[in-house]
Protein backbone atom coordinates (compact mmCIF):
# COMPACT_ATOMS: atom_id res chain seq x y z
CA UNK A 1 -104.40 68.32 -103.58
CA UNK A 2 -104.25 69.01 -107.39
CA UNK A 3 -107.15 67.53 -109.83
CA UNK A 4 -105.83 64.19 -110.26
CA UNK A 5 -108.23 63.35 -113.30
CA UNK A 6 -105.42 65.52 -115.41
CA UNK A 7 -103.03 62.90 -117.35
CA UNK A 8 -100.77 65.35 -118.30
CA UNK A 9 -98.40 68.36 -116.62
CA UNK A 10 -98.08 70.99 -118.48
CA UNK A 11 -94.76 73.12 -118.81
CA UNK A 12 -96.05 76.57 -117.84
CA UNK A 13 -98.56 75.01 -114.83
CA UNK A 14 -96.91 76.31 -111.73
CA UNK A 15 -99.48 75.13 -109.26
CA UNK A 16 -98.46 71.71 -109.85
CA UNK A 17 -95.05 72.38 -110.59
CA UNK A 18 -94.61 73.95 -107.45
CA UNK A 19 -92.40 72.03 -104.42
CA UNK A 20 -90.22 70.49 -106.83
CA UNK A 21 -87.63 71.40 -109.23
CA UNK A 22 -88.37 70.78 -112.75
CA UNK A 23 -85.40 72.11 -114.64
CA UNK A 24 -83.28 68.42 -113.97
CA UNK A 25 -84.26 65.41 -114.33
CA UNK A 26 -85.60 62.75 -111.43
CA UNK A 27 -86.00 59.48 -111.38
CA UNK A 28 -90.07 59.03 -111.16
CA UNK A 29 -90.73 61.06 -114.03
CA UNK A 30 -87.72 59.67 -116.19
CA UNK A 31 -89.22 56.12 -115.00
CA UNK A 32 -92.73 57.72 -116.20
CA UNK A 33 -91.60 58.81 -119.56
CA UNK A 34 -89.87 55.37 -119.93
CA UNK A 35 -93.60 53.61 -119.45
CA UNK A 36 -94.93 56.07 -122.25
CA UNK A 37 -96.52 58.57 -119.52
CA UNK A 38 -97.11 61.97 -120.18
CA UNK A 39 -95.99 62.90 -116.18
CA UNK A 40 -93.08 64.63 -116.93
CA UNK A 41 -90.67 67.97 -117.93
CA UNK A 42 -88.44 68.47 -121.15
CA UNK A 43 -85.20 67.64 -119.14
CA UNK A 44 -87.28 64.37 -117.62
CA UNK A 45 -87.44 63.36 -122.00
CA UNK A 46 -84.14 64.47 -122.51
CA UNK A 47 -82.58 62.60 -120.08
CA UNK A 48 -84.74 59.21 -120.97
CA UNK A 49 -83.82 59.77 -124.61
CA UNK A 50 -79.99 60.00 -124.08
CA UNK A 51 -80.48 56.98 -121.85
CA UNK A 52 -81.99 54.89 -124.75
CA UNK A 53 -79.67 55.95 -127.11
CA UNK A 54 -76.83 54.60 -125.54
CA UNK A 55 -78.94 51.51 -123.93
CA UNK A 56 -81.57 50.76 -126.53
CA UNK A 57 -83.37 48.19 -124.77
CA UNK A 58 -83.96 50.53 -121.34
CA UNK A 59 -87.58 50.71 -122.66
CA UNK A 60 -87.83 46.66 -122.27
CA UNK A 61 -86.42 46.82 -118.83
CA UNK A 62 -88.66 49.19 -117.17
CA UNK A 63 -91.53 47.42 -118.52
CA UNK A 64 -90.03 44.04 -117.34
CA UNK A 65 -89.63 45.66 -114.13
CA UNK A 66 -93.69 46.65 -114.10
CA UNK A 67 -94.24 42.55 -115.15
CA UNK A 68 -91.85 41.90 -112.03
CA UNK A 69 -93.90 43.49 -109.66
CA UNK A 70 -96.83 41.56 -110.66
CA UNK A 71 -95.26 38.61 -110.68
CA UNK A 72 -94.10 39.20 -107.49
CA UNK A 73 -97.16 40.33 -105.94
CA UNK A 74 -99.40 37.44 -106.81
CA UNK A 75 -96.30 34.97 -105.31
CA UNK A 76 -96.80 36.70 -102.14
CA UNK A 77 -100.50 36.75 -102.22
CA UNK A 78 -101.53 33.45 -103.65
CA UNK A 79 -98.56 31.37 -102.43
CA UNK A 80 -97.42 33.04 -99.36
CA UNK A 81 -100.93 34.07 -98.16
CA UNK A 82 -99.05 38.11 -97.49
CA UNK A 83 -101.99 40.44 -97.28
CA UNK A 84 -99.93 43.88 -96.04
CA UNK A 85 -97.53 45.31 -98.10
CA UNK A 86 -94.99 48.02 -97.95
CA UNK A 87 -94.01 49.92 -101.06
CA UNK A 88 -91.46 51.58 -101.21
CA UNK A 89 -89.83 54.15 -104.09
CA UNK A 90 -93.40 54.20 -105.50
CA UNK A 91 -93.26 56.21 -108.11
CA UNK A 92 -96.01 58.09 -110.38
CA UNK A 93 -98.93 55.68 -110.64
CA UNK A 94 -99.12 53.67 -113.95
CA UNK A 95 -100.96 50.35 -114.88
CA UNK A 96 -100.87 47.44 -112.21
CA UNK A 97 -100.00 48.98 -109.15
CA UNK A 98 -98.82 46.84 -106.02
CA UNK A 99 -102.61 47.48 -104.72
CA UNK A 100 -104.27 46.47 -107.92
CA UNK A 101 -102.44 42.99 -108.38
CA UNK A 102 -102.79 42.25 -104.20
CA UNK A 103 -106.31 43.24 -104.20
CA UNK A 104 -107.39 41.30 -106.91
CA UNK A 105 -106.29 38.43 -104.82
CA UNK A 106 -107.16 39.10 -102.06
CA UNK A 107 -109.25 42.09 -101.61
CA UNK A 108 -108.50 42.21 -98.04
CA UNK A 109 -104.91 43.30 -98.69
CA UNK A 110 -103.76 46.43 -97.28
CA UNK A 111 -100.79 48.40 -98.85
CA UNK A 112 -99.57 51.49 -97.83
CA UNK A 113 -96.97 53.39 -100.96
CA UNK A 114 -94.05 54.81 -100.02
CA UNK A 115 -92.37 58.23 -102.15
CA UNK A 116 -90.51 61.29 -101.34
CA UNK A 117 -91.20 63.01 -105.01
CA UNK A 118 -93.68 65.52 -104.22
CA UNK A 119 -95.43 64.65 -107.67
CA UNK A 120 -96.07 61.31 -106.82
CA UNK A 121 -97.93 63.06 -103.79
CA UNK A 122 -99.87 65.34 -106.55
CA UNK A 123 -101.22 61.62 -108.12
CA UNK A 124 -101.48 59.83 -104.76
CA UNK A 125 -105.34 59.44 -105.25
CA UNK A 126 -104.69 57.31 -108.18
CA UNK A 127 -103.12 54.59 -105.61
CA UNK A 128 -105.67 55.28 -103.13
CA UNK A 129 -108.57 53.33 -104.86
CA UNK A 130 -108.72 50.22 -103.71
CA UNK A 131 -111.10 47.81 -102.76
CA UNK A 132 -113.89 48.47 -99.66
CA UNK A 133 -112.58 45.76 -97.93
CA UNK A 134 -109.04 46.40 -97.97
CA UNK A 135 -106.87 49.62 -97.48
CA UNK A 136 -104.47 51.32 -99.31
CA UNK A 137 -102.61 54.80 -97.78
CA UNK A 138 -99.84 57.15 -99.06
CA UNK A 139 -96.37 58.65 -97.42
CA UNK A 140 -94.34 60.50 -98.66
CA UNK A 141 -91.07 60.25 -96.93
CA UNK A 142 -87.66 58.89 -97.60
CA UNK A 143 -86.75 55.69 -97.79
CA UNK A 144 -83.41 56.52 -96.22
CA UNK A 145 -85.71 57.69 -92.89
CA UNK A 146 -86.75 54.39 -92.10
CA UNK A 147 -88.21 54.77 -88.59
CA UNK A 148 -90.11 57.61 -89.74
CA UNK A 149 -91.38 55.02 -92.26
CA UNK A 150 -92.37 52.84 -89.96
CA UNK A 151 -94.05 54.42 -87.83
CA UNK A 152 -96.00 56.02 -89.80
CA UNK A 153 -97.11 53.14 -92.20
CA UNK A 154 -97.86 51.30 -88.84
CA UNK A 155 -101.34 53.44 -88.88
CA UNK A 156 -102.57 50.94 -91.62
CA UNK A 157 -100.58 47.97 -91.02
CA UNK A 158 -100.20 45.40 -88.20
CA UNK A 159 -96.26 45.01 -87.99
CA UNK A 160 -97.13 41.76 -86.13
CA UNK A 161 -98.45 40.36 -88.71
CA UNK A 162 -96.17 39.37 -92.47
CA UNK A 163 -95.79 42.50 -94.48
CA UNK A 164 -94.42 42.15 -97.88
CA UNK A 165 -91.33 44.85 -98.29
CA UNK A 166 -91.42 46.13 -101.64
CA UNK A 167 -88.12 47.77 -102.92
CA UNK A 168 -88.71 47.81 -106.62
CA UNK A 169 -86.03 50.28 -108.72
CA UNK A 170 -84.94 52.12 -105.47
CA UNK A 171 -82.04 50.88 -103.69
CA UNK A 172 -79.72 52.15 -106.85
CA UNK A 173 -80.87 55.49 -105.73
CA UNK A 174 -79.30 55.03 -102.59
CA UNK A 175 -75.39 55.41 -102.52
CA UNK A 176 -72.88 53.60 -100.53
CA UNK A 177 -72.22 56.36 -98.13
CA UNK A 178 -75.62 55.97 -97.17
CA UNK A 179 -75.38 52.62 -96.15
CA UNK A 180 -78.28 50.68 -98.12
CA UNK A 181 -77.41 47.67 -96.77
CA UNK A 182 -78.11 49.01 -93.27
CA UNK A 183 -80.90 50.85 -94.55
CA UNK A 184 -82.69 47.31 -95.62
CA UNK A 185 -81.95 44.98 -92.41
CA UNK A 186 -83.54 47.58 -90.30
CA UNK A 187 -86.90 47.75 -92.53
CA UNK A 188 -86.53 43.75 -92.01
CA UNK A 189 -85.97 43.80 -88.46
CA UNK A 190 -89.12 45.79 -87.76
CA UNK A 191 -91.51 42.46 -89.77
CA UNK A 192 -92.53 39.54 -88.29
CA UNK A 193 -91.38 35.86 -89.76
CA UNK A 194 -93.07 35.11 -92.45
CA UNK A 195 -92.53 38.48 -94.14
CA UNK A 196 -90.77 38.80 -97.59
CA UNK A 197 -88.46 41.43 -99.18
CA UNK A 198 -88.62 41.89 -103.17
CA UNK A 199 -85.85 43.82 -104.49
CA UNK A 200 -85.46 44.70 -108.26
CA UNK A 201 -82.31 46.70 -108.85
CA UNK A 202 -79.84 47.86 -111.84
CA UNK A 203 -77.15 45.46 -112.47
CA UNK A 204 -73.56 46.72 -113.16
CA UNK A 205 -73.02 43.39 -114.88
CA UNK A 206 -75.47 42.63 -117.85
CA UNK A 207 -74.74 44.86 -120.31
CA UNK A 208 -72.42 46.49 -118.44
CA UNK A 209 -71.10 48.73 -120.86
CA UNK A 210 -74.48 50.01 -122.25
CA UNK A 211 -75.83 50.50 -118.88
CA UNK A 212 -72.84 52.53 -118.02
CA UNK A 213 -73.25 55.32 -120.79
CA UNK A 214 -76.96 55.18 -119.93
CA UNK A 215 -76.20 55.60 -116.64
CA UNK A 216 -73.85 58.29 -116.90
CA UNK A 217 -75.79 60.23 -119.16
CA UNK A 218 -78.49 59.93 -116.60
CA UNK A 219 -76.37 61.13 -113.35
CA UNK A 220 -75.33 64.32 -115.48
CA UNK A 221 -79.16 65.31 -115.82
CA UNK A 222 -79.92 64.67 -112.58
CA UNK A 223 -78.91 65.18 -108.56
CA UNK A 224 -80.58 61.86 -107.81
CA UNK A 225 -77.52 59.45 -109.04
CA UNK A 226 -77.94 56.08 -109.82
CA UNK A 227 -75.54 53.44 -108.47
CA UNK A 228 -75.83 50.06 -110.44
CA UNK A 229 -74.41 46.97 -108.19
CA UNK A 230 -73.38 43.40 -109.18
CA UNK A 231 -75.35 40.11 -108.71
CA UNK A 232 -73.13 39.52 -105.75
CA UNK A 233 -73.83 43.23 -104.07
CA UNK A 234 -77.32 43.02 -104.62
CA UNK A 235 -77.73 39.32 -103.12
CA UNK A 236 -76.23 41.03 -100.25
CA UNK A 237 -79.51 42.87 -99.31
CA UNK A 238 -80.88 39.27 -98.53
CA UNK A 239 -78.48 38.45 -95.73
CA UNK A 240 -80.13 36.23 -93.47
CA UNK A 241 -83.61 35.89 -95.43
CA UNK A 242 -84.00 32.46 -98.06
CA UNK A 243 -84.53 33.21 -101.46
CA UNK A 244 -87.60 31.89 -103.04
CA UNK A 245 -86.76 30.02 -106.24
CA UNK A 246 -85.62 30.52 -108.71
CA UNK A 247 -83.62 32.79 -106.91
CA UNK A 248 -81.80 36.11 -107.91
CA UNK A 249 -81.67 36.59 -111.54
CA UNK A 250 -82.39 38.67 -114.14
CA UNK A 251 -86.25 40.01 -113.65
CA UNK A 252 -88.06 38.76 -116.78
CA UNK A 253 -86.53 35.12 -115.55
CA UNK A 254 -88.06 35.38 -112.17
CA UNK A 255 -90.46 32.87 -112.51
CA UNK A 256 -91.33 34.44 -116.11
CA UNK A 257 -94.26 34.59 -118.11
CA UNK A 258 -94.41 34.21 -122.00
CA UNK A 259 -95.93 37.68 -122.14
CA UNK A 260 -93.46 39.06 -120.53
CA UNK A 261 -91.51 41.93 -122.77
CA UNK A 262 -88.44 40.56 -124.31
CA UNK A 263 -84.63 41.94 -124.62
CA UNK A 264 -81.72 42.69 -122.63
CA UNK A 265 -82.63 43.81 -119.20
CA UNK A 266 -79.94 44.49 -116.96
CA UNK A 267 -81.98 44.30 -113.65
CA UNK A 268 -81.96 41.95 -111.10
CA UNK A 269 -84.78 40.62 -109.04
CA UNK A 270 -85.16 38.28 -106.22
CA UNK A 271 -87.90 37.78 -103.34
CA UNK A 272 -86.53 36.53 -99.96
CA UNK A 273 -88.43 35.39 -97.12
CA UNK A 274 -87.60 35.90 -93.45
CA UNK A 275 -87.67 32.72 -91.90
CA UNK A 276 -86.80 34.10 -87.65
């Protein structure tokens, strides 16, 4: 595995540039450059800067996103008492990771990350840290294999027992012929009741004509397209689960904090608990 204690990858560095292709764009390092990480290729920056362009505030959504997650993950661990989690679409570690936030909770919590970039695999050691008494492992697979997932993730966590299903930024990755939907009721079907789904995803209808361009601009840099949905397509992935309040809504107003980043974030974000 490559030094991990490097923050940066350089362009001419072909031992870590090696096993994936660095002259388009992907998601992870656009989402990295986004953050203000230094993870990333030229065509990673060019993409995120004709993104912003045409949806200035894309900065304040991926960092609303980040605030999401925490949110999220202390509502699972300090209200729901969920001390496994599944995350899923990963990405390149940045600041408050699902590990960090659960396992300064509840130290017990085990977590096992989920990516099929092979650069989040270069910086896996970064999630790996967590506390002695809890556990944290890394995958990389695809979130469209989901048995694969499984089975493998159930080496560090008891499937009897709640697991909290994190899908943060992915699922607009995944296109309809691929059947997300599907894709999500079998990752639910494999956790007990009592386990809980959290979903951000890109909404098609706040800002929808920004988030178009941006989006458009993005799927001609890249071969990993991104498919936006509506409120009502995305509340769809939590058939058969309740919705914690407030609900699904835009992520900086689920259950927001005053230091939360402010702007126009066309995201949605709900938690859902499986109740059978």
């Amino acid at each position: 595995m490559p030094d991990l204690s490097r923050s940066t990858v350089p362009e001419d560095d072909e031992s870590l540039s090696e096993g994936y292709d660095t002259t388009v764009a992907h998601p992870a390092r656009v989402y990295n450059h986004l953050l203000g990480g230094k993870d990333n290729f030229a065509p990673d920056r060019e993409a995120s800067a004709q993104m912003t362009q045409a949806y200035p505030d894309i900065v304040v959504a991926v960092r609303a996103n980040r605030a999401f997650l925490g949110r999220a993950v202390r509502y699972l661990s300090d209200e729901a008492g969920i001390r496994q989690f599944l995350d899923i679409g990963t990405g390149i570690p940045s600041a408050n990771n699902t590990h960090e936030a659960a396992q300064a909770a509840a130290p017990e919590s085990k977590v096992v990350y989920v990516d099929k970039d092979p650069m989040v695999l270069a910086h896996a050691r970064a999630l790996l840290r967590g506390t002695s008494a809890g556990s944290t492992a890394y995958l990389q697979a695809d979130l469209q294999n989901v048995e694969d997932i499984l089975n493998r993730a159930a080496g560090t966590l008891d499937f009897s027992r709640p697991v909290g299903v994190m899908l943060l930024a992915v699922l607009h990755y995944i296109p309809a012929s691929a059947d997300p939907y599907d894709i999500v009721a079998r990752l639910m079907a494999a956790v007990p009741a009592g386990s809980h789904l959290v979903i951000s995803h890109a909404a098609a209808d706040i800002n929808a004509d920004e988030l178009a361009e941006s989006v458009r601009r993005y799927n001609q840099r890249s071969p990993e397209q991104s498919s936006p949905r509506s409120r009502a397509e995305v509340a769809r992935f939590f058939a058969g689960l309740e919705l914690v309040p407030p609900g699904l809504t835009a992520v900086p107003e689920w259950r927001a904090s005053s230091s939360d980043p402010a702007g126009s974030v066309a995201l949605w974000g709900g938690v859902g608990r499986k109740n059978a």
